[in-house]
PDB file of N, CA and C in Angstrom:
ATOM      1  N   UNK A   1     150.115-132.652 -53.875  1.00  0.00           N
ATOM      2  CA  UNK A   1     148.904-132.282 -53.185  1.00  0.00           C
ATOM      3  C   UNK A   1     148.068-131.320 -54.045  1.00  0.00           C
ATOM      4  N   UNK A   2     149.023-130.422 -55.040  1.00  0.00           N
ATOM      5  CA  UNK A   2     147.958-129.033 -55.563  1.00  0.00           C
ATOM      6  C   UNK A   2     146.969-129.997 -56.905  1.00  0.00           C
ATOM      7  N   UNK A   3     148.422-130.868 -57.531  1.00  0.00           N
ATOM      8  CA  UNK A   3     147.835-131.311 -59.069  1.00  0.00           C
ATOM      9  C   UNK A   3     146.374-132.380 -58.174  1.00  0.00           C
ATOM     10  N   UNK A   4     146.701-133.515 -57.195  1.00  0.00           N
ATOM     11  CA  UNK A   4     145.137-134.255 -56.333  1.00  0.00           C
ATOM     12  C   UNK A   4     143.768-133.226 -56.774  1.00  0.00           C
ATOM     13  N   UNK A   5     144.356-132.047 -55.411  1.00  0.00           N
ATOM     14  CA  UNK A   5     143.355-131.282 -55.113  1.00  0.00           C
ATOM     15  C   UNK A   5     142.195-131.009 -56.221  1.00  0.00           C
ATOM     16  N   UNK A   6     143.643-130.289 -57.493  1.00  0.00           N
ATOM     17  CA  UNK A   6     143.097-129.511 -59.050  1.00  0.00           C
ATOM     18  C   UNK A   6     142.490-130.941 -59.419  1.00  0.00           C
ATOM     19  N   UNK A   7     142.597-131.501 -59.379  1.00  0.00           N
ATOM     20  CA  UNK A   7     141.662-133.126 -60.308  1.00  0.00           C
ATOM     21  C   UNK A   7     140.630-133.369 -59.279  1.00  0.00           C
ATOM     22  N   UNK A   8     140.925-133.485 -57.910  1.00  0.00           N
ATOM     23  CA  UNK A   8     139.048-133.683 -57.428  1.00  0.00           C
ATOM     24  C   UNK A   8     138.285-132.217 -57.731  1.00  0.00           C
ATOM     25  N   UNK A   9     138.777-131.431 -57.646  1.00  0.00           N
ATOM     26  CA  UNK A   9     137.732-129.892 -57.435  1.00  0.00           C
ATOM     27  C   UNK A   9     137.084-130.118 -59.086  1.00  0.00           C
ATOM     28  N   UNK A  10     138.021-130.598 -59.682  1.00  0.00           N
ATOM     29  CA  UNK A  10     137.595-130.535 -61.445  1.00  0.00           C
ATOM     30  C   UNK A  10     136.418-131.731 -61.572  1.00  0.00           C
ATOM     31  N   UNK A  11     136.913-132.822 -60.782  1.00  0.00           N
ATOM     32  CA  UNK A  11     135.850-133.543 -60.500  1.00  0.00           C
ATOM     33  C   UNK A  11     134.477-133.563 -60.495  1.00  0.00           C
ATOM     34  N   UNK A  12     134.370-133.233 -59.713  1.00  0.00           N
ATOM     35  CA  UNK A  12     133.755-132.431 -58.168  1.00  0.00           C
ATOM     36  C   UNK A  12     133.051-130.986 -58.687  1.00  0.00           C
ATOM     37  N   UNK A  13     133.797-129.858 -59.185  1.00  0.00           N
ATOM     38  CA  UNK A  13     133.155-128.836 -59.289  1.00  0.00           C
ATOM     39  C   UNK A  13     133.246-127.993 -60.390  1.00  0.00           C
ATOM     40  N   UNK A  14     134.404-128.169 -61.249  1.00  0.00           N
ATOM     41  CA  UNK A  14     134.627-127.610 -62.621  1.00  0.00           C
ATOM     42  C   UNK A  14     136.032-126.873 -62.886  1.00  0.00           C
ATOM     43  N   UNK A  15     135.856-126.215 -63.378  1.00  0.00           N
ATOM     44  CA  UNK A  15     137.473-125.381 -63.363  1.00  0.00           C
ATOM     45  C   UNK A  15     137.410-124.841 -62.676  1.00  0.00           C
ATOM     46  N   UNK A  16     137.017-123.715 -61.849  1.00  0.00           N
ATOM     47  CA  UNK A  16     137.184-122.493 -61.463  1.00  0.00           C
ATOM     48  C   UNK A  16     137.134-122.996 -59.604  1.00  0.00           C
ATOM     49  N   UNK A  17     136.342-124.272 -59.566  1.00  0.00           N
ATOM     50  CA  UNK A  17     137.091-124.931 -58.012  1.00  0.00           C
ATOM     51  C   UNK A  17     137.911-125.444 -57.897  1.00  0.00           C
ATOM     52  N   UNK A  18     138.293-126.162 -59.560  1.00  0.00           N
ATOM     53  CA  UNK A  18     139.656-126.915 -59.401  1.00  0.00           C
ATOM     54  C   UNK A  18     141.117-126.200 -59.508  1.00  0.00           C
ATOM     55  N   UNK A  19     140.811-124.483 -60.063  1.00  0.00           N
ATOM     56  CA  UNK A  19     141.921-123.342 -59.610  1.00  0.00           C
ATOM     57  C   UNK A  19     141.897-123.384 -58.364  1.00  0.00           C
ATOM     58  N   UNK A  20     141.086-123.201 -57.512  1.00  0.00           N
ATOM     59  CA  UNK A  20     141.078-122.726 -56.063  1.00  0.00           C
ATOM     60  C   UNK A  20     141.735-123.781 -55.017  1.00  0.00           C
ATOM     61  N   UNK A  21     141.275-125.228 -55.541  1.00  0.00           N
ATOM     62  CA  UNK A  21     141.549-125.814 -54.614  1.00  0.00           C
ATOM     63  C   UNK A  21     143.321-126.459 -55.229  1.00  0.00           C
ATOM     64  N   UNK A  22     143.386-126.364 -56.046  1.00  0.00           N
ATOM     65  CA  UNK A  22     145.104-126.833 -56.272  1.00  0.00           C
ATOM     66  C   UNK A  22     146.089-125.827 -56.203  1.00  0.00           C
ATOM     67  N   UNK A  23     145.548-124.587 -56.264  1.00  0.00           N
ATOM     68  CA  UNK A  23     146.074-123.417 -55.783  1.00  0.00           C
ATOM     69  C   UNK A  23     146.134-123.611 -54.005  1.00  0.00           C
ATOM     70  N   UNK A  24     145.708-123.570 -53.570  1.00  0.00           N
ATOM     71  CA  UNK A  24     145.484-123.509 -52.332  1.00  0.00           C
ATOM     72  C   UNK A  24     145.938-124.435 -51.664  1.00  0.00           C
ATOM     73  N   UNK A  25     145.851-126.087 -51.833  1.00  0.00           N
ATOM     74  CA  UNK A  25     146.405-126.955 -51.294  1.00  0.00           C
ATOM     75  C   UNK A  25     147.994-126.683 -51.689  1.00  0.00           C
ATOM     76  N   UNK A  26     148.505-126.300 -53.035  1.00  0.00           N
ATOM     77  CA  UNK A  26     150.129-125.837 -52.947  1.00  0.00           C
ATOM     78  C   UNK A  26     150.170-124.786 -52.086  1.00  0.00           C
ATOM     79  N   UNK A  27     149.780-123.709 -51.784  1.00  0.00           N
ATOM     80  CA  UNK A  27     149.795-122.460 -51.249  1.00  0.00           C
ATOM     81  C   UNK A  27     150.080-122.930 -49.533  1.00  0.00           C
ATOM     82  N   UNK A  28     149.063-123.259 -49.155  1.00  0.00           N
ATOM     83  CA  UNK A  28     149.257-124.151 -47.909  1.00  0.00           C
ATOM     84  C   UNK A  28     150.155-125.164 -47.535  1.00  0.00           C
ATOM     85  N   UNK A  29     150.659-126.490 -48.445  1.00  0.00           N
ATOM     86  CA  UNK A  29     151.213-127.107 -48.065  1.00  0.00           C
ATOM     87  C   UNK A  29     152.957-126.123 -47.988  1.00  0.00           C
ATOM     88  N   UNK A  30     153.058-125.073 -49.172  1.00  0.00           N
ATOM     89  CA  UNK A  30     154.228-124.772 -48.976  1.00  0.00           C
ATOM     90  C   UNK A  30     154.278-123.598 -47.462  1.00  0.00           C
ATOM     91  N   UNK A  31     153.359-123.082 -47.374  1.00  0.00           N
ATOM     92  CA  UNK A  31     153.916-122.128 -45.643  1.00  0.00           C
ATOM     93  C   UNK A  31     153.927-123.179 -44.470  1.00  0.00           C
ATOM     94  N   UNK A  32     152.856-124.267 -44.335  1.00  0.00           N
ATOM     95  CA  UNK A  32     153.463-124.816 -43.555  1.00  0.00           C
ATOM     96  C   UNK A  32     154.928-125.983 -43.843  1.00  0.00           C
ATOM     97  N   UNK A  33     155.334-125.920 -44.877  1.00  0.00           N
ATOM     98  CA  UNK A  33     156.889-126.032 -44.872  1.00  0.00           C
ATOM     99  C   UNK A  33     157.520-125.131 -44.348  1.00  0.00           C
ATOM    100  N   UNK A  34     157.480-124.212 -44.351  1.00  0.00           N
ATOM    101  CA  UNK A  34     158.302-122.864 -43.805  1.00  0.00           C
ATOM    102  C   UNK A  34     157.900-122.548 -42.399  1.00  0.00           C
ATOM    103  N   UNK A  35     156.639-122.551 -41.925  1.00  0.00           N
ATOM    104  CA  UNK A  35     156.410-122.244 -40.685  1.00  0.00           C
ATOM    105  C   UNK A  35     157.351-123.290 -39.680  1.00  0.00           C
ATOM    106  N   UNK A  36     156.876-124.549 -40.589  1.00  0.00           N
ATOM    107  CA  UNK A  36     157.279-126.135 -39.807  1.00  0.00           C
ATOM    108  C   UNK A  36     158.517-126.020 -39.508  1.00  0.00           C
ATOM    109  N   UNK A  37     159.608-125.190 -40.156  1.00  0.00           N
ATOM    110  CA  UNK A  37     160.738-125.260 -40.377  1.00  0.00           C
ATOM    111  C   UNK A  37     161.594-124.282 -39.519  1.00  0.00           C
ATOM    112  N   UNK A  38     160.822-122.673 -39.471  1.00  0.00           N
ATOM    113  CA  UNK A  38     161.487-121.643 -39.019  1.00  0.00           C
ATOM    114  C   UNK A  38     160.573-121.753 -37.333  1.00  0.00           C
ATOM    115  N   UNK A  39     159.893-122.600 -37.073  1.00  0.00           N
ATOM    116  CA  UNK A  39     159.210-122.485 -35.747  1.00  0.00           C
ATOM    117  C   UNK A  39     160.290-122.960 -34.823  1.00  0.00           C
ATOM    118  N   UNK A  40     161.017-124.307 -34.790  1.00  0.00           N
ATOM    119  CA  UNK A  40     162.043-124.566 -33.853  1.00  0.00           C
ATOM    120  C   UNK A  40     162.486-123.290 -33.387  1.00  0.00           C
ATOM    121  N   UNK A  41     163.551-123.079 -34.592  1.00  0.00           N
ATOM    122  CA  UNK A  41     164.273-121.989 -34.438  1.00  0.00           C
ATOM    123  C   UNK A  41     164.150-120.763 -33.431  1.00  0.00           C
ATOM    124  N   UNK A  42     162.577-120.373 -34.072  1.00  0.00           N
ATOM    125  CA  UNK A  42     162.131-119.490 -32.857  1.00  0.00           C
ATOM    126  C   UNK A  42     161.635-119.626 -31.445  1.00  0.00           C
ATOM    127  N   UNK A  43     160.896-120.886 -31.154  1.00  0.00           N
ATOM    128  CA  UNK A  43     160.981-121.155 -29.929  1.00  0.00           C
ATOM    129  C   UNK A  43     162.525-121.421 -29.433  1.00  0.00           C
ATOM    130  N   UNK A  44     163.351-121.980 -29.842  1.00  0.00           N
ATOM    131  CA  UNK A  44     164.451-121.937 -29.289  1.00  0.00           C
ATOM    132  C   UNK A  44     165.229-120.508 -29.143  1.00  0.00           C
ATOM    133  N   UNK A  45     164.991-119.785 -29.933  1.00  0.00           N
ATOM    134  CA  UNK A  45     165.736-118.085 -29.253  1.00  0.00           C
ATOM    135  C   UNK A  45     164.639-117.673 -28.179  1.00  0.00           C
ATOM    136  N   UNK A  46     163.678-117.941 -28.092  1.00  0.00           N
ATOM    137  CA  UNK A  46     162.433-117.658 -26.931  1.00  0.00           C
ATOM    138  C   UNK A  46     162.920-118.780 -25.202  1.00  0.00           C
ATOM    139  N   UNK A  47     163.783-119.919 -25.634  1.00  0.00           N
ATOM    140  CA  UNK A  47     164.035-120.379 -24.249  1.00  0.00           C
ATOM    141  C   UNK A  47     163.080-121.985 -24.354  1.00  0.00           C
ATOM    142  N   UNK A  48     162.062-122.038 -25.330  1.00  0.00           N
ATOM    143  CA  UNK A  48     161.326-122.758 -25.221  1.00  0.00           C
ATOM    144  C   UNK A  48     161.210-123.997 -25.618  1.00  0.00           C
ATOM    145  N   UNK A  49     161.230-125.150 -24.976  1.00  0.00           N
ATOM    146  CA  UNK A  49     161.516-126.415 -25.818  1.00  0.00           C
ATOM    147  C   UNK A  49     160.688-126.557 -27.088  1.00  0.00           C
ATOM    148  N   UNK A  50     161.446-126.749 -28.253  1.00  0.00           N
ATOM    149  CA  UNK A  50     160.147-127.002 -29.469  1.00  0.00           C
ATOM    150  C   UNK A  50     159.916-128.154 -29.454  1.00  0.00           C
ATOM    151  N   UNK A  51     160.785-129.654 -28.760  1.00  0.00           N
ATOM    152  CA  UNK A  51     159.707-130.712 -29.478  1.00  0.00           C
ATOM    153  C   UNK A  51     158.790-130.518 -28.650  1.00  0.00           C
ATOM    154  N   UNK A  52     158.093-130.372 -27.650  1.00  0.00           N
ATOM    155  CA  UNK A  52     157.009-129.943 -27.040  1.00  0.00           C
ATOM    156  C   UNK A  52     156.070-128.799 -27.521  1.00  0.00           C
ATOM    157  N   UNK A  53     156.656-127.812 -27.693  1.00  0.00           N
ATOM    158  CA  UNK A  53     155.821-126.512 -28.085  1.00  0.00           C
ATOM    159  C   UNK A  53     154.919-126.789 -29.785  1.00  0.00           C
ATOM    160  N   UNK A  54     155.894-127.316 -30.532  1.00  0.00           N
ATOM    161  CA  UNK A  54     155.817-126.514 -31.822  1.00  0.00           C
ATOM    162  C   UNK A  54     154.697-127.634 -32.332  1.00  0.00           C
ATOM    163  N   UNK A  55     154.547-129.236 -32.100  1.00  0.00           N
ATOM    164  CA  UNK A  55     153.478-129.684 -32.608  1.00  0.00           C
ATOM    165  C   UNK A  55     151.935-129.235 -32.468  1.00  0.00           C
ATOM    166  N   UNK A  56     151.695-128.736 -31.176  1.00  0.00           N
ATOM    167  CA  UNK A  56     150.423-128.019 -31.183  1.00  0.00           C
ATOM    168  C   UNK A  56     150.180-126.491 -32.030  1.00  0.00           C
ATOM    169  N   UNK A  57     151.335-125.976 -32.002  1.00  0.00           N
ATOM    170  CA  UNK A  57     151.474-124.698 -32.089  1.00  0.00           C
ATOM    171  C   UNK A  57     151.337-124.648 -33.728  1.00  0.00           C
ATOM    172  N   UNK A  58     152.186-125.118 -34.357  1.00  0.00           N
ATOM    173  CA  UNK A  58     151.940-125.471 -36.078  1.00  0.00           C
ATOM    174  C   UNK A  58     150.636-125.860 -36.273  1.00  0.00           C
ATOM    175  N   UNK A  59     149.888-126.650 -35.854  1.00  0.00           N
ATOM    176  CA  UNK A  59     148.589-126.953 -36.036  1.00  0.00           C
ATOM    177  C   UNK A  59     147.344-126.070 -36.068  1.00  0.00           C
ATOM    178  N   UNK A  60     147.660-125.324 -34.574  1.00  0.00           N
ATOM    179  CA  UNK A  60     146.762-124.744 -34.879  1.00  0.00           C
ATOM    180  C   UNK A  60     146.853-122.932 -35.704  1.00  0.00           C
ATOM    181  N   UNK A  61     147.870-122.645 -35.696  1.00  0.00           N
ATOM    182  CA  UNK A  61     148.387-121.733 -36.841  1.00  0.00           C
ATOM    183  C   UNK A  61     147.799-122.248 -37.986  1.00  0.00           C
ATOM    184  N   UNK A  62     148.836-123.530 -38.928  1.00  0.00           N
ATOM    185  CA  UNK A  62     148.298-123.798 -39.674  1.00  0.00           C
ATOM    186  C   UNK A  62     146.790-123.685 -40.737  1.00  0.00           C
ATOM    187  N   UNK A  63     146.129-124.395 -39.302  1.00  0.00           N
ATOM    188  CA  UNK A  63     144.398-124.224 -39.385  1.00  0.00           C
ATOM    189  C   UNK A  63     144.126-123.244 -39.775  1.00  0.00           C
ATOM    190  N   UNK A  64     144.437-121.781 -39.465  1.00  0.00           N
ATOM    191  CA  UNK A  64     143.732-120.594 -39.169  1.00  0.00           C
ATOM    192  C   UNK A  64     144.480-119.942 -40.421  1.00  0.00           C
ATOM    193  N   UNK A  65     145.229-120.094 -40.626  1.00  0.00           N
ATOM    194  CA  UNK A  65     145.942-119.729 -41.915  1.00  0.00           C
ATOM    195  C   UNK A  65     145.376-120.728 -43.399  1.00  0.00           C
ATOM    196  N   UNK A  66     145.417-121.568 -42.840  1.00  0.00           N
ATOM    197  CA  UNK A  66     144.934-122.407 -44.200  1.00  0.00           C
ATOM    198  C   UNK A  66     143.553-122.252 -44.536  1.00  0.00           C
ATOM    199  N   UNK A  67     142.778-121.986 -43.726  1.00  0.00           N
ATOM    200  CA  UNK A  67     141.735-121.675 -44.001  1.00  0.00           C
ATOM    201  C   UNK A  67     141.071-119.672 -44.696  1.00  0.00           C
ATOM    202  N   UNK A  68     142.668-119.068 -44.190  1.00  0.00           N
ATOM    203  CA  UNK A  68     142.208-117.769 -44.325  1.00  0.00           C
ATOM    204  C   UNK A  68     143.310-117.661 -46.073  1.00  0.00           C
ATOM    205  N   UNK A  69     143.724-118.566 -46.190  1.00  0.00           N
ATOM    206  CA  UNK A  69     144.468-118.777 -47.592  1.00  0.00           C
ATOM    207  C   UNK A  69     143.014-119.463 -48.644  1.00  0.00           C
ATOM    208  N   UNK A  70     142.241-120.325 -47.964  1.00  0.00           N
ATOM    209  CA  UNK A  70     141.501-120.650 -49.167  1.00  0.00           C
ATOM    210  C   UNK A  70     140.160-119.545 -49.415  1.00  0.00           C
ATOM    211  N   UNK A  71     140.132-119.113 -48.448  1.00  0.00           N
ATOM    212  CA  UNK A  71     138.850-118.085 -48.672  1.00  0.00           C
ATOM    213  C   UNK A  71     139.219-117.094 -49.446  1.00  0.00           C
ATOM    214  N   UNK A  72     140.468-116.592 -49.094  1.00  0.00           N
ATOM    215  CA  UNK A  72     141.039-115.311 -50.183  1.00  0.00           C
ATOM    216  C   UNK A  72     141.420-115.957 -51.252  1.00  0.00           C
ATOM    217  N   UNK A  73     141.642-116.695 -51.648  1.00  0.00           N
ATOM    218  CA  UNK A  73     141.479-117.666 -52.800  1.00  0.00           C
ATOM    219  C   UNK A  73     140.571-117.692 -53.327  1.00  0.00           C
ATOM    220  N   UNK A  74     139.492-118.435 -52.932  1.00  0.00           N
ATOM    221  CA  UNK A  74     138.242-118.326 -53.624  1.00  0.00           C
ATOM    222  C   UNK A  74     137.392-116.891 -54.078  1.00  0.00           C
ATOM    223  N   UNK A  75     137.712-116.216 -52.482  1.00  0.00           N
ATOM    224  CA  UNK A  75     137.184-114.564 -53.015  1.00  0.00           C
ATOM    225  C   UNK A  75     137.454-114.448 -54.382  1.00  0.00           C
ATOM    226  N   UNK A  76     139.102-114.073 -54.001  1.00  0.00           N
ATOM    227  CA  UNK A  76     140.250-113.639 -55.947  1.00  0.00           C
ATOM    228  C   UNK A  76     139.948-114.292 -56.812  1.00  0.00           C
ATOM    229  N   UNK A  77     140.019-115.642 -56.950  1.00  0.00           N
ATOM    230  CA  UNK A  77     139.715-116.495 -58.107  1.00  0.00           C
ATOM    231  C   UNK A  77     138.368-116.693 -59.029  1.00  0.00           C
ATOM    232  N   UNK A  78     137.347-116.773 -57.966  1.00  0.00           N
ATOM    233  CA  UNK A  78     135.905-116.474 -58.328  1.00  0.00           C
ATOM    234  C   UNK A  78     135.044-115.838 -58.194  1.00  0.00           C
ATOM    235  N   UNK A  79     135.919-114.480 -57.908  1.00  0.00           N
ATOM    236  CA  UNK A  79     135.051-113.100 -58.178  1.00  0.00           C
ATOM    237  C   UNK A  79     133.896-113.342 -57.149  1.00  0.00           C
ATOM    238  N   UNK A  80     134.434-113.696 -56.185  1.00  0.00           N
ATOM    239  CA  UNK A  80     132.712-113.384 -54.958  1.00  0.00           C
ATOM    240  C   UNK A  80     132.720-112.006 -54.232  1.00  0.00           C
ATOM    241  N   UNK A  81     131.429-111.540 -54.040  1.00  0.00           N
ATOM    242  CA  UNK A  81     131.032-110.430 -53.421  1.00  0.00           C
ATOM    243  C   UNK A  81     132.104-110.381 -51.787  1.00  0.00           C
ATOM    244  N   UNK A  82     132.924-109.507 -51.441  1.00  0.00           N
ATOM    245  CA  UNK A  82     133.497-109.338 -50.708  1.00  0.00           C
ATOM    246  C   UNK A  82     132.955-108.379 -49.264  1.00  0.00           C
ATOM    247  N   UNK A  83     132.738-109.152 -48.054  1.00  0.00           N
ATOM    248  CA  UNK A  83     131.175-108.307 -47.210  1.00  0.00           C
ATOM    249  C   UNK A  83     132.132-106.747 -47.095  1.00  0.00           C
ATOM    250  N   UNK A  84     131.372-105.898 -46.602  1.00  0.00           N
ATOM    251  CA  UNK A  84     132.061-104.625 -45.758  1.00  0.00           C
ATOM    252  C   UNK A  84     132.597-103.922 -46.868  1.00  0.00           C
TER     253      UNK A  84
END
């Protein structure tokens, strides 16, 4: 997924998108391995069925994380003005 990403962004936008985005698509695909993985677990010490719980629940984590992984990405990587 990171080497895809790094070849369209290079594509697409040059080096310095094609750091961000093959960085980031590895960065992402590997926590939600780990989230995907250690979430059962924890709904089950919580009482809670995971095949029910955890497909919505990974998703939308995921989302909100993957998206707050590529922005600090891009911030770090290409030196953008950071607000506040």
């Amino acid at each position: 997924m990171g080497l895809g990403g790094w070849l369209l962004g290079l594509w697409r936008g040059g080096p310095g998108i094609a750091l961000v985005v093959g960085l980031t698509m590895l960065a992402v695909v590997a926590v939600a391995n780990l989230i995907g993985s250690a979430m059962p677990f924890a709904l089950t010490r919580f009482g809670v069925d995971p095949a029910v719980a955890s497909g919505p629940l990974i998703t939308s984590m995921m989302d909100t994380i993957g998206l707050a992984i590529y922005f600090l990405a891009a911030t770090w990587l290409l030196g953008l003005p950071v607000a506040g």
